[in-house]
C-alpha atoms as a PDB file:
ATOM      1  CA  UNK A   1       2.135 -41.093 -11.513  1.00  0.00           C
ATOM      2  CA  UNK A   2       3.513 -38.185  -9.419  1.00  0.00           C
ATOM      3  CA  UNK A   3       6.159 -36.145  -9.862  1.00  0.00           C
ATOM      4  CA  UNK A   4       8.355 -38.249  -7.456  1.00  0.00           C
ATOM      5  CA  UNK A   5       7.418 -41.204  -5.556  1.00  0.00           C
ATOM      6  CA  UNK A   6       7.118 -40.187  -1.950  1.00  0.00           C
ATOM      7  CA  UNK A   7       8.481 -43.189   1.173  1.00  0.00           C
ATOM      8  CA  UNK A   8       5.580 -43.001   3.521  1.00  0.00           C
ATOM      9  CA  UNK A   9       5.691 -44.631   6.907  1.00  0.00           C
ATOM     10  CA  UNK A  10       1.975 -45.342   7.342  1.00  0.00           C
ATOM     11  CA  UNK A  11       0.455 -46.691  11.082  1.00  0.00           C
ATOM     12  CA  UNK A  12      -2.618 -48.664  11.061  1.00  0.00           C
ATOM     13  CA  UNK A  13      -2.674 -49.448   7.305  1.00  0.00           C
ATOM     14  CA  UNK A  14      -4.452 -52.925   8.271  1.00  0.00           C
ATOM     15  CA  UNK A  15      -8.216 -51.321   8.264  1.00  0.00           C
ATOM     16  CA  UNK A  16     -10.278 -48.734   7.769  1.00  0.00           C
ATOM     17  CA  UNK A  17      -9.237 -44.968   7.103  1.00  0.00           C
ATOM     18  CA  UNK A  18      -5.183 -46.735   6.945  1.00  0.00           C
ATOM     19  CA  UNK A  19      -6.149 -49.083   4.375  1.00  0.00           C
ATOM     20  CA  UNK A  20      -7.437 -46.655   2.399  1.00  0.00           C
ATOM     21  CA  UNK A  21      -4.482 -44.573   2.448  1.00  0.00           C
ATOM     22  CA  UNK A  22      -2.113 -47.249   1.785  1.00  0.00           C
ATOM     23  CA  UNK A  23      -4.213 -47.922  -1.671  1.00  0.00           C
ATOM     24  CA  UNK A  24      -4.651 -44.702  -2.525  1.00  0.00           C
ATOM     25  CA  UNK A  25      -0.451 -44.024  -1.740  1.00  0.00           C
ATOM     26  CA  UNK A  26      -0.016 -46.987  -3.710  1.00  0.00           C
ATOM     27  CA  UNK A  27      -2.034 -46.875  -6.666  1.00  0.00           C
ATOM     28  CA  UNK A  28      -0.629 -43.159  -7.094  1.00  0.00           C
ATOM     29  CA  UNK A  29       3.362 -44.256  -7.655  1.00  0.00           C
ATOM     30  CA  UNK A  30       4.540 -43.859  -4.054  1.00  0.00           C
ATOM     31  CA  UNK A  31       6.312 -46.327  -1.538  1.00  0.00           C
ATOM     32  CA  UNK A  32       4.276 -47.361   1.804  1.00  0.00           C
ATOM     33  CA  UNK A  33       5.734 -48.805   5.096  1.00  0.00           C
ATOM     34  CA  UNK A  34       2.669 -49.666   6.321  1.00  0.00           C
ATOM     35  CA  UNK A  35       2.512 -51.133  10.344  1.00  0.00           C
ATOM     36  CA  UNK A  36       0.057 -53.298  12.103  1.00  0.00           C
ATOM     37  CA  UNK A  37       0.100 -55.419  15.074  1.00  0.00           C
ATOM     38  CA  UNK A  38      -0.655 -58.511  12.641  1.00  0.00           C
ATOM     39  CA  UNK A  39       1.507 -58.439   9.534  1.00  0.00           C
ATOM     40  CA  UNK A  40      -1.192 -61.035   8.410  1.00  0.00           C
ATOM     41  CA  UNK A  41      -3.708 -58.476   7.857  1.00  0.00           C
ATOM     42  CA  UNK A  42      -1.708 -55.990   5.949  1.00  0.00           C
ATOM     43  CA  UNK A  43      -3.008 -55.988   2.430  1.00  0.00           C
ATOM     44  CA  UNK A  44      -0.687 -57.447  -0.575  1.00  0.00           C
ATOM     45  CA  UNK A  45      -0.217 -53.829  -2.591  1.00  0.00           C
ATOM     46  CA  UNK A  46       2.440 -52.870  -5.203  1.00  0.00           C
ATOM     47  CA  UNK A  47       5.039 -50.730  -3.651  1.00  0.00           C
ATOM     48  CA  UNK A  48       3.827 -51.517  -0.079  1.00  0.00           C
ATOM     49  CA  UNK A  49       6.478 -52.869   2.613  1.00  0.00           C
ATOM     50  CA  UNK A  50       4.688 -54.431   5.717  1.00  0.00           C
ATOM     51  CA  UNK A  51       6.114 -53.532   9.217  1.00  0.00           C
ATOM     52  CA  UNK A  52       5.536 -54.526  12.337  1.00  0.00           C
ATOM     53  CA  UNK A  53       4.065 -52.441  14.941  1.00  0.00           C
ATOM     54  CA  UNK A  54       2.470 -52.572  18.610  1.00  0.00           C
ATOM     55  CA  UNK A  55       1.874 -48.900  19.916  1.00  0.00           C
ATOM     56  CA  UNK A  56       1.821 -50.428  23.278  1.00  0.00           C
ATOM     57  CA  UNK A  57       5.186 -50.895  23.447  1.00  0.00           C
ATOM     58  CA  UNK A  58       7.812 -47.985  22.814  1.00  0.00           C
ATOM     59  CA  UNK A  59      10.349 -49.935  22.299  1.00  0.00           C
ATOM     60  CA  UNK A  60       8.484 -51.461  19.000  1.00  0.00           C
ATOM     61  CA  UNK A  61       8.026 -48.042  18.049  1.00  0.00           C
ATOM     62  CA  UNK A  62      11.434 -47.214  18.153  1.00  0.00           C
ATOM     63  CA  UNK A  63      12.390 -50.357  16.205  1.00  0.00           C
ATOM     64  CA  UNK A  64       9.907 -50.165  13.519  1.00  0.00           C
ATOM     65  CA  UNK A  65      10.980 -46.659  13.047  1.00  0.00           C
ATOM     66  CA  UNK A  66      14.266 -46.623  12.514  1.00  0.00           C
ATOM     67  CA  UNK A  67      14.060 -50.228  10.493  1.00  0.00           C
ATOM     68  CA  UNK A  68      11.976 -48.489   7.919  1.00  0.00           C
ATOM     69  CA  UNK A  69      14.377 -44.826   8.188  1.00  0.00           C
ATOM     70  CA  UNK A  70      17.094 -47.214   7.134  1.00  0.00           C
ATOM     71  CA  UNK A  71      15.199 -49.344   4.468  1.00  0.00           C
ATOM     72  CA  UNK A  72      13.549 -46.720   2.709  1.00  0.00           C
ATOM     73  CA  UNK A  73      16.878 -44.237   2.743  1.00  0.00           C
ATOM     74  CA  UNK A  74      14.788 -41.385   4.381  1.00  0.00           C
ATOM     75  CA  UNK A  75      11.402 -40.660   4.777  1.00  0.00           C
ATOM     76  CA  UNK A  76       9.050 -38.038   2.883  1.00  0.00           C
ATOM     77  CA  UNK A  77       6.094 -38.075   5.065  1.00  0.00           C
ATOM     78  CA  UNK A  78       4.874 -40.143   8.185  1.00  0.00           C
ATOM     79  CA  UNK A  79       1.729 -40.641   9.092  1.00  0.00           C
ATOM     80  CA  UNK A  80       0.255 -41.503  12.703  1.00  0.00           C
ATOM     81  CA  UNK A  81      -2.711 -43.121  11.910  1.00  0.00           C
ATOM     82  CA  UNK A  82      -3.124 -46.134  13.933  1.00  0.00           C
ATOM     83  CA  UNK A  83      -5.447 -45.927  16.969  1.00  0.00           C
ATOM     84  CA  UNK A  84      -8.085 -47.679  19.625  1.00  0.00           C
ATOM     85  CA  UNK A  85     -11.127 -47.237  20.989  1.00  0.00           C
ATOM     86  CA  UNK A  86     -13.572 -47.322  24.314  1.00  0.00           C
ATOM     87  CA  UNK A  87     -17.048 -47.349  24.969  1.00  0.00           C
ATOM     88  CA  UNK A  88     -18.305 -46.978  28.584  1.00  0.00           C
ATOM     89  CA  UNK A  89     -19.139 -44.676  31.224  1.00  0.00           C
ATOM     90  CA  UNK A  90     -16.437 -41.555  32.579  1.00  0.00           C
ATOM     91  CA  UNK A  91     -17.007 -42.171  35.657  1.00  0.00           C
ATOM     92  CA  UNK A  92     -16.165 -45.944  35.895  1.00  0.00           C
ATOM     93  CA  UNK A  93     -13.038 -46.157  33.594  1.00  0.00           C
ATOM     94  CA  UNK A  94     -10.375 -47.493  34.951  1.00  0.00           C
ATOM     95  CA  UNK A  95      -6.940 -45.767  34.868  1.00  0.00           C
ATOM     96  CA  UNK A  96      -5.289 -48.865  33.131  1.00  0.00           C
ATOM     97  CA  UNK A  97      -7.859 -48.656  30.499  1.00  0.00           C
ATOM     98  CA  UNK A  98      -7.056 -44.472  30.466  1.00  0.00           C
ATOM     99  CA  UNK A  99      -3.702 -44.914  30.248  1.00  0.00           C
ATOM    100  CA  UNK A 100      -3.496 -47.601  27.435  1.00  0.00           C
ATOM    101  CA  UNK A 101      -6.124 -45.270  25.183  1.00  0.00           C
ATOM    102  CA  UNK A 102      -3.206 -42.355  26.013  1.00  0.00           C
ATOM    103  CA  UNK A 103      -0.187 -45.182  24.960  1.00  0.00           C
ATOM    104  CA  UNK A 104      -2.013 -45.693  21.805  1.00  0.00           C
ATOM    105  CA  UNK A 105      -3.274 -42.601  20.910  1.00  0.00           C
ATOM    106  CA  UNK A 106      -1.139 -39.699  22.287  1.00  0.00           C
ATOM    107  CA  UNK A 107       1.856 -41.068  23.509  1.00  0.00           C
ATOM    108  CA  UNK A 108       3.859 -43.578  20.974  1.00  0.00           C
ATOM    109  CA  UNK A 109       2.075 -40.672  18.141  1.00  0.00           C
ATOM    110  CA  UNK A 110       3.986 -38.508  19.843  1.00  0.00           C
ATOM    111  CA  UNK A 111       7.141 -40.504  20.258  1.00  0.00           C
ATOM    112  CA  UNK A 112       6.704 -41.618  16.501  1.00  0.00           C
ATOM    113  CA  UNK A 113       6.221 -37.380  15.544  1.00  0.00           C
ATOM    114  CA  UNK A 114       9.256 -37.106  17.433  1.00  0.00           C
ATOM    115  CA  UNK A 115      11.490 -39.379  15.698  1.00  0.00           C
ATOM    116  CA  UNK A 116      10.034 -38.298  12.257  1.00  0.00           C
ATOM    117  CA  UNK A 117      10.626 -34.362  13.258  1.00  0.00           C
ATOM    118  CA  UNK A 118      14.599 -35.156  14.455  1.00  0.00           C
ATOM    119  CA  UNK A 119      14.496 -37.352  10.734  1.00  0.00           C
ATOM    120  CA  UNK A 120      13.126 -34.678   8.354  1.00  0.00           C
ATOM    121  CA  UNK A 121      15.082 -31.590  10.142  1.00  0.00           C
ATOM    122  CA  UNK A 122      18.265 -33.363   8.619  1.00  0.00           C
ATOM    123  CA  UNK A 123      17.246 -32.982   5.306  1.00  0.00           C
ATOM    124  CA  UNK A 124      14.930 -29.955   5.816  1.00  0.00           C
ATOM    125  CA  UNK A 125      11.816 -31.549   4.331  1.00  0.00           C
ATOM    126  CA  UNK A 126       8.959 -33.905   5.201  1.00  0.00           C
ATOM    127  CA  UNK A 127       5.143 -33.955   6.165  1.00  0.00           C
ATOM    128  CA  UNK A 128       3.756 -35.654   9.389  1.00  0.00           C
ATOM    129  CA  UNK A 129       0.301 -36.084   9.480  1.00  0.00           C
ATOM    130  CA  UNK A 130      -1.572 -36.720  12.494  1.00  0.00           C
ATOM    131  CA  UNK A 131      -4.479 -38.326  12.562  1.00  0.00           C
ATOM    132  CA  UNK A 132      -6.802 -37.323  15.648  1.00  0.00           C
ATOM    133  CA  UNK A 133     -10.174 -36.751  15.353  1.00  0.00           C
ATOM    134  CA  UNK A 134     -13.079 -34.455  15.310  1.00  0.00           C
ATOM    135  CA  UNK A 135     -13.901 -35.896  18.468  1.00  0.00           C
ATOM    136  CA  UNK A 136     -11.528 -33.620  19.572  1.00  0.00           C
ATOM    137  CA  UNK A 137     -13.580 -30.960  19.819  1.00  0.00           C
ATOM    138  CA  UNK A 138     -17.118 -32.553  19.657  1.00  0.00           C
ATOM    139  CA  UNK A 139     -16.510 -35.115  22.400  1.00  0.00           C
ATOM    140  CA  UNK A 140     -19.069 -38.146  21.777  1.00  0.00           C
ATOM    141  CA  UNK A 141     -20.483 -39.820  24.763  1.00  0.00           C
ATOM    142  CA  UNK A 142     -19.418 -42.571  26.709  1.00  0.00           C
ATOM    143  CA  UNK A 143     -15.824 -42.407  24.984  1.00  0.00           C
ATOM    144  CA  UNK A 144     -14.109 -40.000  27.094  1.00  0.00           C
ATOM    145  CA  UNK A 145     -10.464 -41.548  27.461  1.00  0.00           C
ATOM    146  CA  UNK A 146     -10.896 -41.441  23.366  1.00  0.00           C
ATOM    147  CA  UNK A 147     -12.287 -37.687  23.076  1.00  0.00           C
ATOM    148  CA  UNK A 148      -9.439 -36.864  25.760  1.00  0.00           C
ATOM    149  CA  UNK A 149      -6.719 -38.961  24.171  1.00  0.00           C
ATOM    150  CA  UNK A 150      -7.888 -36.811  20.598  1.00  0.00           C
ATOM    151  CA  UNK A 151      -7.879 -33.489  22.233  1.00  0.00           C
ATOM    152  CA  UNK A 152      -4.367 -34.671  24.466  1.00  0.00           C
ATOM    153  CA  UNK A 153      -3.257 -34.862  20.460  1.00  0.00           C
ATOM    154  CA  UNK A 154      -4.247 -32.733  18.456  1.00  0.00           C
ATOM    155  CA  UNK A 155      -2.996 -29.871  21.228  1.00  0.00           C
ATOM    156  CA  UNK A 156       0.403 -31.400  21.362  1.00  0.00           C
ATOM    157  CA  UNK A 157       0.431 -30.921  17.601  1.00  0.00           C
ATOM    158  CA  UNK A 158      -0.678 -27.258  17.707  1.00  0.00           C
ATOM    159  CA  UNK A 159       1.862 -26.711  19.827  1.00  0.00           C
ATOM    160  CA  UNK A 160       4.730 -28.654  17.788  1.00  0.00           C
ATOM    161  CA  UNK A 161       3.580 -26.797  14.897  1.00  0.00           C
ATOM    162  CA  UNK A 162       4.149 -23.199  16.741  1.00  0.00           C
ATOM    163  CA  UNK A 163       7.677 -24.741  17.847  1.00  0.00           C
ATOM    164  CA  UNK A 164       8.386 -25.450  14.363  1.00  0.00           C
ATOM    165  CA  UNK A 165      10.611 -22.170  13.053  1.00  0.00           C
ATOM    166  CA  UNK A 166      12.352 -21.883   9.877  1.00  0.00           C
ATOM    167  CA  UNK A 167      12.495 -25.346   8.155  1.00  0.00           C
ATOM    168  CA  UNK A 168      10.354 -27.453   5.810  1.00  0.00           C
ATOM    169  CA  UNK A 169       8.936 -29.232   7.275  1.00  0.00           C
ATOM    170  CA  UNK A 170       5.399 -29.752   8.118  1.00  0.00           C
ATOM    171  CA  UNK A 171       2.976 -30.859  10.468  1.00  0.00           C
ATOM    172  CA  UNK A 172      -0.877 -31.159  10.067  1.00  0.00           C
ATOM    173  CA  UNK A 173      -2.954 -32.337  12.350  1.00  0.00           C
ATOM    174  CA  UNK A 174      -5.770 -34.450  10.273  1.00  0.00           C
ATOM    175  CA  UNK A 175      -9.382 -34.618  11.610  1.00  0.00           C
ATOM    176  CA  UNK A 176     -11.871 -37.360  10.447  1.00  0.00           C
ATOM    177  CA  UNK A 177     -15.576 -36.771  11.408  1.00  0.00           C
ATOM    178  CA  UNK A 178     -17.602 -39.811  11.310  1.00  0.00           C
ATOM    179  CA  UNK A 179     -16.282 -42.262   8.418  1.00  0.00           C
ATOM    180  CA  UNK A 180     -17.788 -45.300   7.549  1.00  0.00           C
ATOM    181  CA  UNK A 181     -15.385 -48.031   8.438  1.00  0.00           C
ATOM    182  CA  UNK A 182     -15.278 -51.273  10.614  1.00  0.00           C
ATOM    183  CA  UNK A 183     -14.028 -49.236  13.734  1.00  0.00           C
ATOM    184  CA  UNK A 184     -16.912 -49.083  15.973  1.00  0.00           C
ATOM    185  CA  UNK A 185     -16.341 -53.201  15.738  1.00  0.00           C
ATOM    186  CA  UNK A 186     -12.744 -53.598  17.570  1.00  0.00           C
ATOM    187  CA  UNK A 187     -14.342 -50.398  19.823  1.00  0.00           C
ATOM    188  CA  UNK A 188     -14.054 -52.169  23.421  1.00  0.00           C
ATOM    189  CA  UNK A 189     -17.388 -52.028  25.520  1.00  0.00           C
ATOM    190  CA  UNK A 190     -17.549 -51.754  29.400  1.00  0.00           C
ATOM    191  CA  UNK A 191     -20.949 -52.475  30.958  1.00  0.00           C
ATOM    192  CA  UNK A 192     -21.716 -49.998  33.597  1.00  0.00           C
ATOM    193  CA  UNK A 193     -22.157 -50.476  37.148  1.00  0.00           C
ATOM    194  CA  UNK A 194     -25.498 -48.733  37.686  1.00  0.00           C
ATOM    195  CA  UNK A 195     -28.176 -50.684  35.416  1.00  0.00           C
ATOM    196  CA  UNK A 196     -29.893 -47.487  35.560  1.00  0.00           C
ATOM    197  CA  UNK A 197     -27.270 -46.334  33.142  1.00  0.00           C
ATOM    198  CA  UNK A 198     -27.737 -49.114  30.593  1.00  0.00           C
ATOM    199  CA  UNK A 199     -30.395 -47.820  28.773  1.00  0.00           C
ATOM    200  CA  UNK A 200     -28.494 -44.217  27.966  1.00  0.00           C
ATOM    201  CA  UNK A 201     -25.779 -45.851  26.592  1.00  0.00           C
ATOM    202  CA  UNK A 202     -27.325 -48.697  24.377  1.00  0.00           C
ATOM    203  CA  UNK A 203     -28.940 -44.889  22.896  1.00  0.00           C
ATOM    204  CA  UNK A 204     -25.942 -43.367  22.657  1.00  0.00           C
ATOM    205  CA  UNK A 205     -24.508 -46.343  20.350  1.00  0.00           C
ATOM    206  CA  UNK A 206     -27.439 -46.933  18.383  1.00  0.00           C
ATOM    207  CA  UNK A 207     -27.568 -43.101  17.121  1.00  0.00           C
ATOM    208  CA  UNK A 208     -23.142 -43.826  16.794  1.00  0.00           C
ATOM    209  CA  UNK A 209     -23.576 -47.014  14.794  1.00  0.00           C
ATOM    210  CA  UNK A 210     -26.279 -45.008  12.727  1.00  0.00           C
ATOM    211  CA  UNK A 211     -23.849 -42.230  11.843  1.00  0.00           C
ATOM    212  CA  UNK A 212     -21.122 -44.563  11.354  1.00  0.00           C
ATOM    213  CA  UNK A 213     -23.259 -46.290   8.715  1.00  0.00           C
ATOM    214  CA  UNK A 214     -24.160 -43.000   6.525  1.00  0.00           C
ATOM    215  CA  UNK A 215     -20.798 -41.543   6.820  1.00  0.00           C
ATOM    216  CA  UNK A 216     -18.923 -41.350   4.161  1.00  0.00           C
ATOM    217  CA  UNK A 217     -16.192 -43.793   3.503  1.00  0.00           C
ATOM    218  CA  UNK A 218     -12.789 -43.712   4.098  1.00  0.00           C
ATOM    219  CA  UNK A 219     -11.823 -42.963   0.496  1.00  0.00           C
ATOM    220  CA  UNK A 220     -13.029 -39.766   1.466  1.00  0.00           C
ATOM    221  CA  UNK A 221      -9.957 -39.221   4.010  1.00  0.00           C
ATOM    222  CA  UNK A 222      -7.267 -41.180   1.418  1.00  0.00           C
ATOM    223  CA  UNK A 223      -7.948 -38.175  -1.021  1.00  0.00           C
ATOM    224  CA  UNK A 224      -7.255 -35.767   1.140  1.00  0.00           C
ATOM    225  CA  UNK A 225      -3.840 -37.232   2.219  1.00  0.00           C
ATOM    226  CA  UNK A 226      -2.911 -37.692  -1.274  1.00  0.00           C
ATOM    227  CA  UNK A 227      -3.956 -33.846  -1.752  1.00  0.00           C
ATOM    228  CA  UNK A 228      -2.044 -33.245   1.244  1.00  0.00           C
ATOM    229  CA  UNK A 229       1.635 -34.607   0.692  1.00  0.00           C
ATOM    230  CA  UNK A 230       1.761 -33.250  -2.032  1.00  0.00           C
ATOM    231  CA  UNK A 231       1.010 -29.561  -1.662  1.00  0.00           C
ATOM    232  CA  UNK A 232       4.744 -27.803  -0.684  1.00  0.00           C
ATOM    233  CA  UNK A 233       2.419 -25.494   2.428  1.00  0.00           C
ATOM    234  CA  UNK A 234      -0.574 -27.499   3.511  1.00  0.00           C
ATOM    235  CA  UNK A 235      -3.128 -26.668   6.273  1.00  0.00           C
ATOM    236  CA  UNK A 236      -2.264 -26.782   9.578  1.00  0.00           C
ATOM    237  CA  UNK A 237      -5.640 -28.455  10.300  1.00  0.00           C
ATOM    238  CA  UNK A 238      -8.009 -30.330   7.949  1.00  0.00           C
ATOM    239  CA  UNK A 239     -11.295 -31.651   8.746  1.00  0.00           C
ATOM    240  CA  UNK A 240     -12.418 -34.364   7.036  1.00  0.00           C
ATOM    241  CA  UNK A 241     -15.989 -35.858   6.619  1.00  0.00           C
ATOM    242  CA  UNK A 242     -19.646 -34.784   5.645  1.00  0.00           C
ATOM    243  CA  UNK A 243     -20.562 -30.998   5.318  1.00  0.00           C
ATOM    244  CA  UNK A 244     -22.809 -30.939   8.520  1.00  0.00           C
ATOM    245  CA  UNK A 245     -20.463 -32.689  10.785  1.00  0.00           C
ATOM    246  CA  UNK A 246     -17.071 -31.178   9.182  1.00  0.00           C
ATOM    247  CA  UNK A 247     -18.321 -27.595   8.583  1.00  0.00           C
ATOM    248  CA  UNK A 248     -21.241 -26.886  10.195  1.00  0.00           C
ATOM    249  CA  UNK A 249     -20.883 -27.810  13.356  1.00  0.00           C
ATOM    250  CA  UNK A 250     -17.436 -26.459  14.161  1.00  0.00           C
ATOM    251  CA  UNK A 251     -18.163 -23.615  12.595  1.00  0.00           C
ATOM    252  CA  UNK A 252     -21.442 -22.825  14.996  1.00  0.00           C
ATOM    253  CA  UNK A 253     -19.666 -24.354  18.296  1.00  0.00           C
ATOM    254  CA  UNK A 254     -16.787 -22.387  18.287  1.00  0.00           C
ATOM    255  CA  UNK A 255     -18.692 -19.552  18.996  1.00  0.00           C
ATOM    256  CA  UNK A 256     -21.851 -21.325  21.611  1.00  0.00           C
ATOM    257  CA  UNK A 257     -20.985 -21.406  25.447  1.00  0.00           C
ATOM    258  CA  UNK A 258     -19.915 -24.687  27.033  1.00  0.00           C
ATOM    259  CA  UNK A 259     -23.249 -24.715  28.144  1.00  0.00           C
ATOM    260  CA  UNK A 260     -25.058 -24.345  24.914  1.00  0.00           C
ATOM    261  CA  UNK A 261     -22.804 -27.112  22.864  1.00  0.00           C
ATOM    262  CA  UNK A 262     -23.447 -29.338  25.787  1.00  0.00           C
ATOM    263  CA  UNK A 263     -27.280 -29.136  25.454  1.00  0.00           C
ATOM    264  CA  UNK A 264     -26.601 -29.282  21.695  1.00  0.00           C
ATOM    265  CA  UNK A 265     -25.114 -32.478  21.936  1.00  0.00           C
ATOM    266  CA  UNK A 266     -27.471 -33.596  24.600  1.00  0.00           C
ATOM    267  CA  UNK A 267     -30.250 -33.096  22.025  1.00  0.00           C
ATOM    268  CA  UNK A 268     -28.183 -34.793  19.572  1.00  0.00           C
ATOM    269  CA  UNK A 269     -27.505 -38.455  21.300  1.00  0.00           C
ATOM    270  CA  UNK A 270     -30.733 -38.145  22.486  1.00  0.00           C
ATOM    271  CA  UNK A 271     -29.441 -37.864  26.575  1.00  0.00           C
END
């Protein structure tokens, strides 16, 4: 059991890397609002309060929010985990299917960091962990609204966390690499215009599907949060996933030319 049983307002605790967490939170001693679109799907935990949550709409964020400020008497850490995501060429996406990857994934995150941020400053004390992804930095192909979306993210949280000043509170932005979970199956696919195109992206998602598969899985991630929230100055930024993809390979592209880490990833999905 931990030293004191933490209220956690969780997003996307339904599936994958979220469902994880919420065990994991659970199984430790601590108290979970956990959201999902479908309260149906949230899994029947000790200790775990199902809310209801679309990121679509902001005034569901708001609701949800301040519901479970007011049910759990204050929060000790929030996490924005909940996300979406598309596969299909740059060049053809739409902006309504750009701006709904941005509602999900950058802006009601940011609205929910928000609320958490004016929260914990009353009391001085809290963790907000954002989930974004490695993708952030090692865009995969054919998902650029997500890779932007990420990035969008995970610089809005760099530049919370140099806003920040004297207080307690914390921010870290969290960044899976590939981890094996059922995302790549609620991943929404756009056929592209030019057939001549077909063929590069049914490559692209093969070699995706493969990584997804030897990933490791999200227990992986659930450790790390339960590592994080606990630790009274954690990292800014964690990356979370196997050595190559979480170590490696940042390590070696910070310091390549744009035009070097794109042939590297060329070579990589095979394009």
């Amino acid at each position: 059991m931990p030293a004191r049983a933490k209220n956690v307002f969780l997003t996307g605790a339904s599936s994958g890397i979220g469902a994880a967490i919420a065990q994991a939170l659970c199984a430790a001693g601590h108290r979970v609002w956990g959201s999902s679109r479908d309260l149906n799907k949230l899994p029947p935990l000790a200790s775990f309060r199902p809310v209801a949550l679309d990121l679509l709409d902001p005034n569901s964020v708001n609701r949800a929010f301040a519901e479970t400020l007011r049910e759990s008497g204050g929060l000790d850490v929030v996490i924005n985990n909940a996300g979406s995501g598309h596969f299909g060429p740059a060049e053809e996406l739409s902006a309504e299917t750009i701006r709904e990857q941005f509602q999900v994934l950058v802006f009601s995150h940011i609205q929910l960091m928000q609320l958490a941020l004016a929260a914990m400053r009353e009391r001085d004390h809290g963790v907000i962990i954002n989930v974004t992804s490695l993708a952030a930095r090692l865009p995969v192909p054919f998902m650029a609204a997500y890779n932007a979306a990420k990035a969008a993210m995970a610089a809005f949280t760099m530049s919370a966390q140099l806003e920040l000043g004297d207080t307690q509170v914390r921010i870290v932005d969290l960044q899976p690499a590939d981890i094996s979970t059922a995302f790549n199956r609620a991943v929404i696919k756009s056929d592209p215009a030019d057939p001549r195109s077909a063929a590069r992206l049914a490559q692209t998602w093969e070699i995706i599907e493969r990584n997804m598969a030897a990933a490791p899985g999200p227990e992986l991630v659930a450790r790390h949060v339960l590592r994080l929230i606990e630790q009274t100055n954690p990292p800014a930024l964690l990356t979370v996933g196997d050595l190559f993809q979480s170590k490696i390979a940042p390590f070696l592209l910070r310091f390549l030319p744009q035009r070097v880490r794109l042939w590297g990833l060329k070579k990589y999905y095979k394009l």
